[in-house]
N, C-alpha and C. Protein backbone atom coordinates (compact mmCIF):
# COMPACT_ATOMS: atom_id res chain seq x y z
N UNK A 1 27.98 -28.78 77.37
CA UNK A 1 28.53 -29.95 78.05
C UNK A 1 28.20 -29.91 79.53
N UNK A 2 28.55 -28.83 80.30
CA UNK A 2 28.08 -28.43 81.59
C UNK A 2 26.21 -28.91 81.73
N UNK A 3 25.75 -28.27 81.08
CA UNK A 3 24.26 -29.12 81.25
C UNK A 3 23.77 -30.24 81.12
N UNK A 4 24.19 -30.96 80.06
CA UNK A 4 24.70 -32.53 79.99
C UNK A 4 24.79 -33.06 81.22
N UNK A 5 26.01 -32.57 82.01
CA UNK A 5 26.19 -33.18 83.03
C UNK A 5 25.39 -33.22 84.44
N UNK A 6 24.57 -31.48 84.31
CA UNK A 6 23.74 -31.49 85.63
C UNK A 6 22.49 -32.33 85.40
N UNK A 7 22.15 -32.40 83.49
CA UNK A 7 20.87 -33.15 83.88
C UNK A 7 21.33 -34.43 84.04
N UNK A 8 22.14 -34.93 83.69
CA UNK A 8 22.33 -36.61 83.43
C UNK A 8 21.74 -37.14 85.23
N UNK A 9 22.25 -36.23 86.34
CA UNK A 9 22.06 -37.04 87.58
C UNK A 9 20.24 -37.13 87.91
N UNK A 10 19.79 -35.91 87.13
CA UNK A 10 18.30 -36.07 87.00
C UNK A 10 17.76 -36.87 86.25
N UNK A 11 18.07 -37.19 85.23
CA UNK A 11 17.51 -38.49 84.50
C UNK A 11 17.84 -39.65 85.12
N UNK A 12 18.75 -39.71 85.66
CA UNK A 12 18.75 -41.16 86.49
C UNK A 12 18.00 -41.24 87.54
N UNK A 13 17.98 -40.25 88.43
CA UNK A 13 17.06 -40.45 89.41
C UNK A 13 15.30 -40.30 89.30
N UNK A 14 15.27 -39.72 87.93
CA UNK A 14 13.61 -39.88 87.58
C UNK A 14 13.24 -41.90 86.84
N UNK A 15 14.54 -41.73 86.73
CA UNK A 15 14.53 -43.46 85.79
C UNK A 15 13.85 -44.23 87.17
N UNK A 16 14.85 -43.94 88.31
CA UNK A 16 15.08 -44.99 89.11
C UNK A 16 13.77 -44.94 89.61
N UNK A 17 13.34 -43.45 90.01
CA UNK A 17 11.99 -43.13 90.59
C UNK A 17 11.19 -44.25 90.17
N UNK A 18 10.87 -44.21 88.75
CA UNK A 18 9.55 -44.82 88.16
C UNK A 18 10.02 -46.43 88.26
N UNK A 19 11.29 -46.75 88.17
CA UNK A 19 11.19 -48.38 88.13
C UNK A 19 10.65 -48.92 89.35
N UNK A 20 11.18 -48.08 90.79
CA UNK A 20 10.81 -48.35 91.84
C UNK A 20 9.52 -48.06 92.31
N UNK A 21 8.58 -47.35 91.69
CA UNK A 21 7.09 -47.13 91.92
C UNK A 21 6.62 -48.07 91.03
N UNK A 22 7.13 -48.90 89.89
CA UNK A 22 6.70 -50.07 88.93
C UNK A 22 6.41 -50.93 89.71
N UNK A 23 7.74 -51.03 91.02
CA UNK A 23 8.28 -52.30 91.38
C UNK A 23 7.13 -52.90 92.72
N UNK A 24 6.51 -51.30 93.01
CA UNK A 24 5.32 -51.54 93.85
C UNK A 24 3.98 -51.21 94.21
N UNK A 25 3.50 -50.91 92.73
CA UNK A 25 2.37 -51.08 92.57
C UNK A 25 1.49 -52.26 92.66
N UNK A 26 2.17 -53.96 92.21
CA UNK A 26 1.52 -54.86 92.27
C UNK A 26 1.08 -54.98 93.22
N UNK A 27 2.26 -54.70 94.80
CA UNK A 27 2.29 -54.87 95.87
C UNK A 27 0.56 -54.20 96.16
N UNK A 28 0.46 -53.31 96.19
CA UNK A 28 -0.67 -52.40 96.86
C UNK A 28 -2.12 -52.90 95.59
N UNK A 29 -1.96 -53.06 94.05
CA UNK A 29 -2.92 -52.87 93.34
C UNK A 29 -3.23 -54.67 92.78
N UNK A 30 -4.24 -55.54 92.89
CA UNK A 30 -4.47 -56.78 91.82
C UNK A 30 -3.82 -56.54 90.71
N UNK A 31 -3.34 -57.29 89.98
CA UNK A 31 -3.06 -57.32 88.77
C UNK A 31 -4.31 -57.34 87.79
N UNK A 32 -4.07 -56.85 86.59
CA UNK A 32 -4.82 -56.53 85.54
C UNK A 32 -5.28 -57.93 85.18
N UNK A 33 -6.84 -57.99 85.18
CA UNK A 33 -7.37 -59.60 84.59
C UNK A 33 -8.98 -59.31 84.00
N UNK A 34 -9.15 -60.48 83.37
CA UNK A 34 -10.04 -60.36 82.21
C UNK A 34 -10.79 -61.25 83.28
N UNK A 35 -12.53 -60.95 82.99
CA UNK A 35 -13.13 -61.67 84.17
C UNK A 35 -14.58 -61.93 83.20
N UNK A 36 -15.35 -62.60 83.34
CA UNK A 36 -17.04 -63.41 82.44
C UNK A 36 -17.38 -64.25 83.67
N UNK A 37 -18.68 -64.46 83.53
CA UNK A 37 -19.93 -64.56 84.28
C UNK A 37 -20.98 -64.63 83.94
N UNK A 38 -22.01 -65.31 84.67
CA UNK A 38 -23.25 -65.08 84.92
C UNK A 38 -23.88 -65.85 85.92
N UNK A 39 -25.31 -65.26 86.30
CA UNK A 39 -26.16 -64.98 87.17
C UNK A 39 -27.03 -64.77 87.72
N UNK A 40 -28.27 -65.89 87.91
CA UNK A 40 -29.25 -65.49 88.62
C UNK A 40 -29.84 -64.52 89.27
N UNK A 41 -30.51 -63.92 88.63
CA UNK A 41 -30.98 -62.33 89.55
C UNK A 41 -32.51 -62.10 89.78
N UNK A 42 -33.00 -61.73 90.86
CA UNK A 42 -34.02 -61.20 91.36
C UNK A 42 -34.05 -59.81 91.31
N UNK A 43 -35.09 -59.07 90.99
CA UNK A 43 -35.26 -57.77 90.98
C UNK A 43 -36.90 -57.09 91.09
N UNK A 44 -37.01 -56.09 91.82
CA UNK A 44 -38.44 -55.23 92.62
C UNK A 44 -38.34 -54.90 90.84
N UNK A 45 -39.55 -54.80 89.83
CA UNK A 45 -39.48 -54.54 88.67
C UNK A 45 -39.87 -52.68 88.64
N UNK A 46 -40.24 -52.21 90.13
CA UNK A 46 -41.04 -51.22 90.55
C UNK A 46 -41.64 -51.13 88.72
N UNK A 47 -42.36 -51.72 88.87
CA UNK A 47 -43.82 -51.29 87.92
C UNK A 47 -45.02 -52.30 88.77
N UNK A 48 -45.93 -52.26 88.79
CA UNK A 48 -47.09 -53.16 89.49
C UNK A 48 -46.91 -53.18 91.21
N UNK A 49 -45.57 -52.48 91.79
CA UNK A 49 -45.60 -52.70 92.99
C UNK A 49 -45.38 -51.33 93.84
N UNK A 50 -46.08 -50.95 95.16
CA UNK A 50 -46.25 -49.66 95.29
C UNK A 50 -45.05 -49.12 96.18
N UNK A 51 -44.33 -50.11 96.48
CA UNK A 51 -42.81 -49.98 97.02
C UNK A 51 -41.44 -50.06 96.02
N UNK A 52 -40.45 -49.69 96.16
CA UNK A 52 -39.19 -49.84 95.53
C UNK A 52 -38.37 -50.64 96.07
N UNK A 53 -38.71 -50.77 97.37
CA UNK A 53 -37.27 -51.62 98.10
C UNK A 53 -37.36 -52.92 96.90
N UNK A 54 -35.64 -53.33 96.83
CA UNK A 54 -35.75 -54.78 96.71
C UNK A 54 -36.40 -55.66 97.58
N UNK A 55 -37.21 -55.59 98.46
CA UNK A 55 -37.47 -56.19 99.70
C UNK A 55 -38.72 -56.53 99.80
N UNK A 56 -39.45 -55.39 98.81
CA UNK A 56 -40.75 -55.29 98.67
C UNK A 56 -41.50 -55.94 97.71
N UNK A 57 -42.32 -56.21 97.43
CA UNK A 57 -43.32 -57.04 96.75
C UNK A 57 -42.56 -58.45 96.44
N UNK A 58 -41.87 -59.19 97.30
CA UNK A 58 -41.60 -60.37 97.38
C UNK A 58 -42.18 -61.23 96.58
N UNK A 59 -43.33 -61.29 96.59
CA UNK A 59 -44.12 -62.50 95.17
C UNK A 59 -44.42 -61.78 93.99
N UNK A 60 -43.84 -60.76 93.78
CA UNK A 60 -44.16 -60.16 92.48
C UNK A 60 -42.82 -59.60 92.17
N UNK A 61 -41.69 -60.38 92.78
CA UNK A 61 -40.47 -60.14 91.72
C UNK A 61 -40.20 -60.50 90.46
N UNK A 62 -39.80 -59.96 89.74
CA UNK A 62 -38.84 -60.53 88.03
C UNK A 62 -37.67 -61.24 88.58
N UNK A 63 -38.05 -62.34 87.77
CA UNK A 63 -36.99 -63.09 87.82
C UNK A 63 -36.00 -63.23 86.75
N UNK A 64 -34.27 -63.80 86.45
CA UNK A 64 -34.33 -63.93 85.03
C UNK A 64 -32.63 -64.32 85.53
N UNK A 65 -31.78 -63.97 84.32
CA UNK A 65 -30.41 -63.84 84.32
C UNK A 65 -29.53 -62.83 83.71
N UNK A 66 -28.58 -62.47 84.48
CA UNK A 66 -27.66 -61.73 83.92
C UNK A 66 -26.28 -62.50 83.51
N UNK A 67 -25.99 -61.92 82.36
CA UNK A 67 -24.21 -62.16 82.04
C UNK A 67 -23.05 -60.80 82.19
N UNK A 68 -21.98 -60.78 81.90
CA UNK A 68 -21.03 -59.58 82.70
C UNK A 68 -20.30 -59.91 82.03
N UNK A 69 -18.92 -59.29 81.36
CA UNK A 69 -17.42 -59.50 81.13
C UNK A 69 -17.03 -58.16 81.72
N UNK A 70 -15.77 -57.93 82.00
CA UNK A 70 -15.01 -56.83 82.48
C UNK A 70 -13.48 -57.29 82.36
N UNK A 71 -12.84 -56.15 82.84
CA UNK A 71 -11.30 -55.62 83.05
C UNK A 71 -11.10 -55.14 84.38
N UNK A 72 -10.83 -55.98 85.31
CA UNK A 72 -10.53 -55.68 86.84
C UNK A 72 -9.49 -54.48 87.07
N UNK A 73 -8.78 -54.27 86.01
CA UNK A 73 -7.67 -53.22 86.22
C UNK A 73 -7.39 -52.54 84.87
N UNK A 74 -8.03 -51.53 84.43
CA UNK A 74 -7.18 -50.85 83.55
C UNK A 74 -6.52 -49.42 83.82
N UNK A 75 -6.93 -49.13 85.29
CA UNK A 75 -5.61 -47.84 85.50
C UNK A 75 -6.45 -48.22 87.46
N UNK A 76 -4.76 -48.30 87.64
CA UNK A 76 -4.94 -48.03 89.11
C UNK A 76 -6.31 -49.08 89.60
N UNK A 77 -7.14 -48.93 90.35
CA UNK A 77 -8.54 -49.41 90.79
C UNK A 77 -9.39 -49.50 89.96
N UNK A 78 -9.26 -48.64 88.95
CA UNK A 78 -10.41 -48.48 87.98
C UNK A 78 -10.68 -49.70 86.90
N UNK A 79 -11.50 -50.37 86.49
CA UNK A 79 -11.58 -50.90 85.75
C UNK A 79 -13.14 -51.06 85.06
N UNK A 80 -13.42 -51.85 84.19
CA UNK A 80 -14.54 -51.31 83.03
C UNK A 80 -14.92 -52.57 83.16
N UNK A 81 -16.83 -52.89 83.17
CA UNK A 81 -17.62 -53.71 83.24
C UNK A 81 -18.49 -53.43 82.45
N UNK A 82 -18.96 -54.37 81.65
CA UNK A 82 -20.69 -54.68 80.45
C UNK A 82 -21.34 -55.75 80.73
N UNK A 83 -22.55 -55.33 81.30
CA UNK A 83 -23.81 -56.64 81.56
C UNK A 83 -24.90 -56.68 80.59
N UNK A 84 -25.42 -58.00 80.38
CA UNK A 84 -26.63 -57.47 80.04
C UNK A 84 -27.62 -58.69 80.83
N UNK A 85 -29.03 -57.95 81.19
CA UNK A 85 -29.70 -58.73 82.19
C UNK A 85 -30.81 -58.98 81.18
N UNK A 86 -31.81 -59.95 81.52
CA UNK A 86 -32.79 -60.64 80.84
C UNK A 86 -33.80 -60.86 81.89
N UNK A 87 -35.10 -60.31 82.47
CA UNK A 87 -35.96 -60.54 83.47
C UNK A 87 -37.16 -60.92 82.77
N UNK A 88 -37.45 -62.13 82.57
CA UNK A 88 -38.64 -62.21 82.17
C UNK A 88 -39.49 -63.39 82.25
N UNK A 89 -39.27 -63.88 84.05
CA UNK A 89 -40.05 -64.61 84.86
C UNK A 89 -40.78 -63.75 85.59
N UNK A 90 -41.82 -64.73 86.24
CA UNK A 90 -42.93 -64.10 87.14
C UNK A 90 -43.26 -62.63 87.26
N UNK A 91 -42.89 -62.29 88.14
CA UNK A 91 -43.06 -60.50 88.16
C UNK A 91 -45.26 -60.44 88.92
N UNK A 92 -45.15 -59.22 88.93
CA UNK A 92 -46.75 -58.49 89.09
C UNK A 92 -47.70 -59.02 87.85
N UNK A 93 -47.25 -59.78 86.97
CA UNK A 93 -48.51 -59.19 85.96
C UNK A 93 -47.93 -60.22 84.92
N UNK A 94 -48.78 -61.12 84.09
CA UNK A 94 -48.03 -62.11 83.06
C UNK A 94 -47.81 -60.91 82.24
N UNK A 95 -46.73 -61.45 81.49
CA UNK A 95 -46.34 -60.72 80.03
C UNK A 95 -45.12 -59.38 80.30
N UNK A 96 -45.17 -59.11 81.92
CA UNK A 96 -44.01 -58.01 82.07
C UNK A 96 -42.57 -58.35 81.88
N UNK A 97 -42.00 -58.02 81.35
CA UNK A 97 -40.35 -58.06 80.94
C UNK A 97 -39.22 -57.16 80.92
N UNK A 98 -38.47 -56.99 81.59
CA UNK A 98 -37.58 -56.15 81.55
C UNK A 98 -35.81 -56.69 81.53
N UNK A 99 -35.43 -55.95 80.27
CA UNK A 99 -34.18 -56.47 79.83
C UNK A 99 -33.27 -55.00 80.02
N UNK A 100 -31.83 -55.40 80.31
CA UNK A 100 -31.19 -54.04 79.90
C UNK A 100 -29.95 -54.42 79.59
N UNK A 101 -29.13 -53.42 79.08
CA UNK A 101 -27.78 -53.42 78.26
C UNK A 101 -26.91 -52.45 78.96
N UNK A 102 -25.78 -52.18 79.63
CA UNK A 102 -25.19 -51.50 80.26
C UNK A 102 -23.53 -51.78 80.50
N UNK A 103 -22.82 -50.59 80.30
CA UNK A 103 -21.50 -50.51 80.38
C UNK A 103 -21.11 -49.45 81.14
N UNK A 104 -20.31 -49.51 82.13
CA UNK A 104 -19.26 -48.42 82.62
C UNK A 104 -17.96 -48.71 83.66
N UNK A 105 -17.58 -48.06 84.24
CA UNK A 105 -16.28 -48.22 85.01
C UNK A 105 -16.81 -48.55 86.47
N UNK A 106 -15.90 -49.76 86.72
CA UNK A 106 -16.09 -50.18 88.20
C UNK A 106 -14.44 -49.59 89.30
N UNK A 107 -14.65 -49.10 90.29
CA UNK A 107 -13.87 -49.00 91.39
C UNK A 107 -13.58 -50.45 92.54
N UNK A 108 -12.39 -50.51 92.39
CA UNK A 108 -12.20 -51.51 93.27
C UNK A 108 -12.03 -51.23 94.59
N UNK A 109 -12.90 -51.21 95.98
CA UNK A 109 -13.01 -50.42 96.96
C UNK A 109 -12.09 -51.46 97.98
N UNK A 110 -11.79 -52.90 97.79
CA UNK A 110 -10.90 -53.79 99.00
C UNK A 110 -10.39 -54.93 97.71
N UNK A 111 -9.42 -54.82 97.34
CA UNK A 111 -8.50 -55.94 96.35
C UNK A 111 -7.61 -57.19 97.41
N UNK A 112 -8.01 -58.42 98.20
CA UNK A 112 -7.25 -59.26 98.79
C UNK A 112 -7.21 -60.62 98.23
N UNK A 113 -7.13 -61.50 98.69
CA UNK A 113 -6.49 -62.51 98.14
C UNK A 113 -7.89 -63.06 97.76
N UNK A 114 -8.72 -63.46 98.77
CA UNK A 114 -10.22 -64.17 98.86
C UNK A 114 -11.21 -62.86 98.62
N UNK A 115 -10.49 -62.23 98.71
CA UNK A 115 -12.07 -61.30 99.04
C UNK A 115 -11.96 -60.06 97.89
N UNK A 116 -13.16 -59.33 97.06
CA UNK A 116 -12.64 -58.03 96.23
C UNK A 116 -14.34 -57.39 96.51
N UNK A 117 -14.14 -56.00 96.49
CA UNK A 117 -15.22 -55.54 97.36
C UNK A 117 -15.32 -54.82 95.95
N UNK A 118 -16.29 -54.05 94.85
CA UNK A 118 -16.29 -53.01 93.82
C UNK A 118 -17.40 -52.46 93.75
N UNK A 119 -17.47 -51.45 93.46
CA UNK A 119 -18.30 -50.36 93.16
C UNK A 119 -18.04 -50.21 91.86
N UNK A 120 -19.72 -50.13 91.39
CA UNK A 120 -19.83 -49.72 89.72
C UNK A 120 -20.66 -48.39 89.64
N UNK A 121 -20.21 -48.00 88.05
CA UNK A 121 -21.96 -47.42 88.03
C UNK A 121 -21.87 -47.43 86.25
N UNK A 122 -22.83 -47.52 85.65
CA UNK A 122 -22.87 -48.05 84.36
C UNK A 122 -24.27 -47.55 83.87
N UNK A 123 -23.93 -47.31 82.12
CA UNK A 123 -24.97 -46.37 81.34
C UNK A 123 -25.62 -47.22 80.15
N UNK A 124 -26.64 -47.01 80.28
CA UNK A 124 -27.44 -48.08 79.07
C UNK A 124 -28.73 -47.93 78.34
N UNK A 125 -29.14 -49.33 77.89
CA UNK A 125 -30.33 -49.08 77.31
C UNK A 125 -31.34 -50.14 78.16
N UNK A 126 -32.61 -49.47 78.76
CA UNK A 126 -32.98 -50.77 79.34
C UNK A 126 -34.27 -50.87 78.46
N UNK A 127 -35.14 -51.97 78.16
CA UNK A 127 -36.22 -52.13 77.35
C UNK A 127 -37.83 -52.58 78.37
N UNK A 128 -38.76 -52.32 77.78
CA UNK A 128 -39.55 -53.25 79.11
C UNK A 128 -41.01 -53.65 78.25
N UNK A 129 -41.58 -54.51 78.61
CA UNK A 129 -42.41 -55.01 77.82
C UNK A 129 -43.70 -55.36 78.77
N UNK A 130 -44.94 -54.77 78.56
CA UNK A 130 -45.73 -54.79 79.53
C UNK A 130 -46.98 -55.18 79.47
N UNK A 131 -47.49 -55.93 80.04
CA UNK A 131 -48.15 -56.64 79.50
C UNK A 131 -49.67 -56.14 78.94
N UNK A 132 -50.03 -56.93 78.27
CA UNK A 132 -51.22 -56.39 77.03
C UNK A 132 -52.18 -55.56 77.72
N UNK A 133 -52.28 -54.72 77.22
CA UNK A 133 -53.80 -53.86 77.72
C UNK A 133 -53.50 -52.62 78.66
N UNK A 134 -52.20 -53.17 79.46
CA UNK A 134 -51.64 -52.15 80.33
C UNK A 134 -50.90 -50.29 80.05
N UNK A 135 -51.06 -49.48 80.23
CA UNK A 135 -50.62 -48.23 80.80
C UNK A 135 -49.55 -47.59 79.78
N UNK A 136 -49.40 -46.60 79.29
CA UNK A 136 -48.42 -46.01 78.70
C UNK A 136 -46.83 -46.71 78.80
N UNK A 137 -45.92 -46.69 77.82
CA UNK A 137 -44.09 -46.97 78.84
C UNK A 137 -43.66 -47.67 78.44
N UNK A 138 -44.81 -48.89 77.12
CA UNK A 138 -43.38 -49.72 76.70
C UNK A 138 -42.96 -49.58 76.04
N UNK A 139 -41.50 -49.83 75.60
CA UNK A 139 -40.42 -49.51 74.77
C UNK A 139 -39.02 -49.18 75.47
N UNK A 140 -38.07 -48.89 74.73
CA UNK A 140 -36.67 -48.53 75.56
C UNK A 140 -36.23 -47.52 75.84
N UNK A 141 -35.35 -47.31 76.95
CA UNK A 141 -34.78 -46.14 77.84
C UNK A 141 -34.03 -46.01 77.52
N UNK A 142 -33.15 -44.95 77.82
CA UNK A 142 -31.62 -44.33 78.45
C UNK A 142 -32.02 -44.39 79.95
N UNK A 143 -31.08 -45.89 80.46
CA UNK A 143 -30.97 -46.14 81.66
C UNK A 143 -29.22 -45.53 82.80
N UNK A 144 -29.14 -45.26 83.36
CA UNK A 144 -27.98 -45.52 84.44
C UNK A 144 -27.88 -45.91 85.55
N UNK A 145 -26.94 -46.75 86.27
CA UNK A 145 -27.25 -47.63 87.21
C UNK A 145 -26.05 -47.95 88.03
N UNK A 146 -25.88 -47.06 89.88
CA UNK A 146 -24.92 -47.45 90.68
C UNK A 146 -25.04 -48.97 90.83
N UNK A 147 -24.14 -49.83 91.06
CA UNK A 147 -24.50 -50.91 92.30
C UNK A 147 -22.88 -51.39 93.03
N UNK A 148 -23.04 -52.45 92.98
CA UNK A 148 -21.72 -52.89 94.05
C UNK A 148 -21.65 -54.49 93.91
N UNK A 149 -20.81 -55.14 93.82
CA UNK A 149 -20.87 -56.48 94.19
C UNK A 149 -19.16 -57.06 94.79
N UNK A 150 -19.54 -57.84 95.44
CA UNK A 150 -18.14 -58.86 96.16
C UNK A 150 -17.80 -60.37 95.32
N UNK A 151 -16.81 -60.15 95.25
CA UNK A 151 -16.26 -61.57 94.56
C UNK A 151 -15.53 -62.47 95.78
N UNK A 152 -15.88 -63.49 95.90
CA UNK A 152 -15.12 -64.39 97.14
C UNK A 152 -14.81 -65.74 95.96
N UNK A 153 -13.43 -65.97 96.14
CA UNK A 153 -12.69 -66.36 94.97
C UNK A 153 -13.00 -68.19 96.30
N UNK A 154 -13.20 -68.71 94.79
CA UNK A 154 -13.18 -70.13 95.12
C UNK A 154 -11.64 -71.37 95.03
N UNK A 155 -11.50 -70.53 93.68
CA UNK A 155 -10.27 -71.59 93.20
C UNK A 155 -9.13 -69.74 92.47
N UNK A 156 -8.48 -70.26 91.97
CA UNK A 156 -7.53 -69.50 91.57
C UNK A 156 -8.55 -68.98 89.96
N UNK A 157 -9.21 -69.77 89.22
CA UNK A 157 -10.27 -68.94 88.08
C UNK A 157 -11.54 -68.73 88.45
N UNK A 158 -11.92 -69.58 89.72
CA UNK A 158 -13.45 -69.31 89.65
C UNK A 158 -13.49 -68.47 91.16
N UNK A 159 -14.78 -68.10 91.01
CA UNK A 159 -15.03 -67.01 92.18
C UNK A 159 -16.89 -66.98 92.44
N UNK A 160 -17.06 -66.81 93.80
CA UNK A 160 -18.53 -66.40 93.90
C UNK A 160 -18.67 -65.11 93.56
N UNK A 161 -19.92 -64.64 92.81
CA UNK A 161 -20.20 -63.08 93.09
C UNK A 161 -21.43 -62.84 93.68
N UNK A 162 -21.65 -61.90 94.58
CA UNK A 162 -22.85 -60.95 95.02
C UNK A 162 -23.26 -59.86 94.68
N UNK A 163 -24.28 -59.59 93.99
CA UNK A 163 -23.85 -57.85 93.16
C UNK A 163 -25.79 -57.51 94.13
N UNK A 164 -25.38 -56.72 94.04
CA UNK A 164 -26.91 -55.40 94.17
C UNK A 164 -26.60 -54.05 93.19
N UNK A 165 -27.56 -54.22 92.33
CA UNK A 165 -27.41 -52.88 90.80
C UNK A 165 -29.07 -52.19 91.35
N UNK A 166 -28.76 -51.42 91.42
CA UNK A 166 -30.12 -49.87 91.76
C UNK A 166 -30.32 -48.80 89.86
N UNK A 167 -31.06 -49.65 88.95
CA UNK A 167 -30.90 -49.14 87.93
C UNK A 167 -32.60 -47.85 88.04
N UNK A 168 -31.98 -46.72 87.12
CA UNK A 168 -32.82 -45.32 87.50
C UNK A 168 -32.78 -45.33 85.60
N UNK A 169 -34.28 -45.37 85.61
CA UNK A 169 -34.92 -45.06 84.09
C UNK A 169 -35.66 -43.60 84.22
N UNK A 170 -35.31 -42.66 83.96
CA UNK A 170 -35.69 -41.40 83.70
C UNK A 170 -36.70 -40.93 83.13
N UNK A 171 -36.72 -41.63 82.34
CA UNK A 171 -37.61 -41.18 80.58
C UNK A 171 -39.34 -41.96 81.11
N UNK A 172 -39.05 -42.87 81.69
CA UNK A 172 -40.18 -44.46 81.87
C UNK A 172 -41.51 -43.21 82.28
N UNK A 173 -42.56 -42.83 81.69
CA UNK A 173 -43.87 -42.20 82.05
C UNK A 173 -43.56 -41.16 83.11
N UNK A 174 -44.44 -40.68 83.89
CA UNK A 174 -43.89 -39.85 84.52
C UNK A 174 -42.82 -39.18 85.59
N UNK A 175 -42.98 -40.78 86.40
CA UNK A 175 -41.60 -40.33 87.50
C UNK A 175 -40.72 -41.38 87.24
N UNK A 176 -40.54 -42.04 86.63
CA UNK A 176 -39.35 -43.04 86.01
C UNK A 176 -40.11 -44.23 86.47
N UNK A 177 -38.60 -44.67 86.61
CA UNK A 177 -38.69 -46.27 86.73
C UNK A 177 -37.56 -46.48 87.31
N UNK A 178 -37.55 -47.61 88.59
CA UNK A 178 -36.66 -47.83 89.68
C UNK A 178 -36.39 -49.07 90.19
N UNK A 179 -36.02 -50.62 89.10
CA UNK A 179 -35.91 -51.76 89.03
C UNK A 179 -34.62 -51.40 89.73
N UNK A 180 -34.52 -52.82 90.94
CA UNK A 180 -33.40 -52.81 92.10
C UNK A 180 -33.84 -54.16 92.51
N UNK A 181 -32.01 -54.83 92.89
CA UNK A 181 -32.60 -55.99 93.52
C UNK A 181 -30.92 -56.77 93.23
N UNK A 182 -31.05 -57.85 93.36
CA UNK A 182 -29.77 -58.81 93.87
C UNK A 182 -29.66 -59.79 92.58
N UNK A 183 -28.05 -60.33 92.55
CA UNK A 183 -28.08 -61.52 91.95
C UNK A 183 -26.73 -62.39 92.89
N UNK A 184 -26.86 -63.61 92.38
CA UNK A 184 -25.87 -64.28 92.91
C UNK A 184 -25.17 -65.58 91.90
N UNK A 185 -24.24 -65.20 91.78
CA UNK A 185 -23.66 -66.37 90.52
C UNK A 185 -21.90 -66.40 90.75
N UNK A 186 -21.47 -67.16 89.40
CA UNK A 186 -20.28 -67.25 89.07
C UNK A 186 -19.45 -66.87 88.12
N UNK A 187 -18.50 -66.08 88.48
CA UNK A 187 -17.50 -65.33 87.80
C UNK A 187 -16.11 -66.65 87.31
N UNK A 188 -15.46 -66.52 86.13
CA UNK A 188 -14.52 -67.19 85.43
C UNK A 188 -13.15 -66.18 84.99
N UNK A 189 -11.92 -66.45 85.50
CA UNK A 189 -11.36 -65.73 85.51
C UNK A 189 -10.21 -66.39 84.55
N UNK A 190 -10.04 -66.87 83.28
CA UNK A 190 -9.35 -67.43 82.28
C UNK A 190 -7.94 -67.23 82.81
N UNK A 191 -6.80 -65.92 82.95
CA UNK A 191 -5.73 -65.69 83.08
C UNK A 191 -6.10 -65.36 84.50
N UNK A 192 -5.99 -66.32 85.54
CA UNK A 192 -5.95 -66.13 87.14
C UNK A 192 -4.51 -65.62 87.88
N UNK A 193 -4.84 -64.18 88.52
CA UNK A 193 -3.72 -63.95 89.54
C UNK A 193 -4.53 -63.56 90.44
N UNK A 194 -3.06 -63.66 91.28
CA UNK A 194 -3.96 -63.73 93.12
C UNK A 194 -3.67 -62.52 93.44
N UNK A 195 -4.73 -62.24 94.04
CA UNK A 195 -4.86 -60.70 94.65
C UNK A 195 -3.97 -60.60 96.01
């Protein structure tokens, strides 16, 4: 009975603990939301061009689109993103194509009302298709890929995004393969809360 009684004042104060760290997490963290998209993207295909920057071989970018769904919050900052991109305009060379498939966990680095700053990095399959006659390499990878993008919220569901993805193909002939470059589109946020 005596122990009963010393824990009882500890269970209340571990109760109270956690309701009151419940009570302010929203405060500091976005709320948990389901987010889809897509997106115009430019990308250095680094195959046909003797630079990597996105910056570089300007008339011999891939062009194409990406789509995205994610989970802005499933613990703390962390939350989980899947794209898949489709490049298979212009580029160095008719007939080059590069597609990829990729999932992993994004960090939310600034959560505000207008503005969400995130860091990804995500693991996949990327494919590439090259054109006839050309060089050892086509077929598909085990790709992985840092990047980052900003969401600047328009309305309470819709939002601009800016992403830059730096995807690293390992396997691609001898020293890989190092497609990098930008997109810019629109994100749909079905169940909208404000950051």
């Amino acid at each position: 009975m005596a122990v009963t009684k010393a824990l009882l004042p500890l269970v209340l104060q571990a109760a109270l603990v956690g309701v009151l760290s419940a009570q302010t997490a929203p405060a500091i963290f976005a709320p948990s939301e389901l987010y889809f998209g897509a997106e115009p993207t430019t990308v250095n295909p680094d195959w046909g061009c003797a630079n990597g920057s996105p910056f570089s071989c300007w008339n011999h970018q891939l062009f194409g689109v990406e789509a995205y769904v994610g989970e802005n919050q499933v613990w703390r900052q962390l939350g989980v993103e899947a794209d898949a991109r489709w490049l298979s305009w212009r580029g160095p060379a008719s007939g080059l194509k590069e597609n990829s498939y990729e999932a992993g966990p994004s960090y939310r680095l600034v959560g505000r009302r207008s503005l969400v700053v995130t860091a990804d990095f995500r693991l996949g399959v990327g494919s590439i298709t090259l054109p006839k006659g050309d060089g050892p390499g086509q077929g598909s990878y085990w790709i992985y890929s840092p990047g980052a993008h900003i969401e600047q919220r328009l309305t309470r569901a819709f939002s601009i995004r800016y992403e830059y993805e730096y995807q690293m193909w390992p396997g691609f002939a001898n020293n890989g393969l190092t497609p990098n470059g930008f997109g810019v589109g629109v994100t749909y946020h079905p169940r909208p809360n404000v950051y």
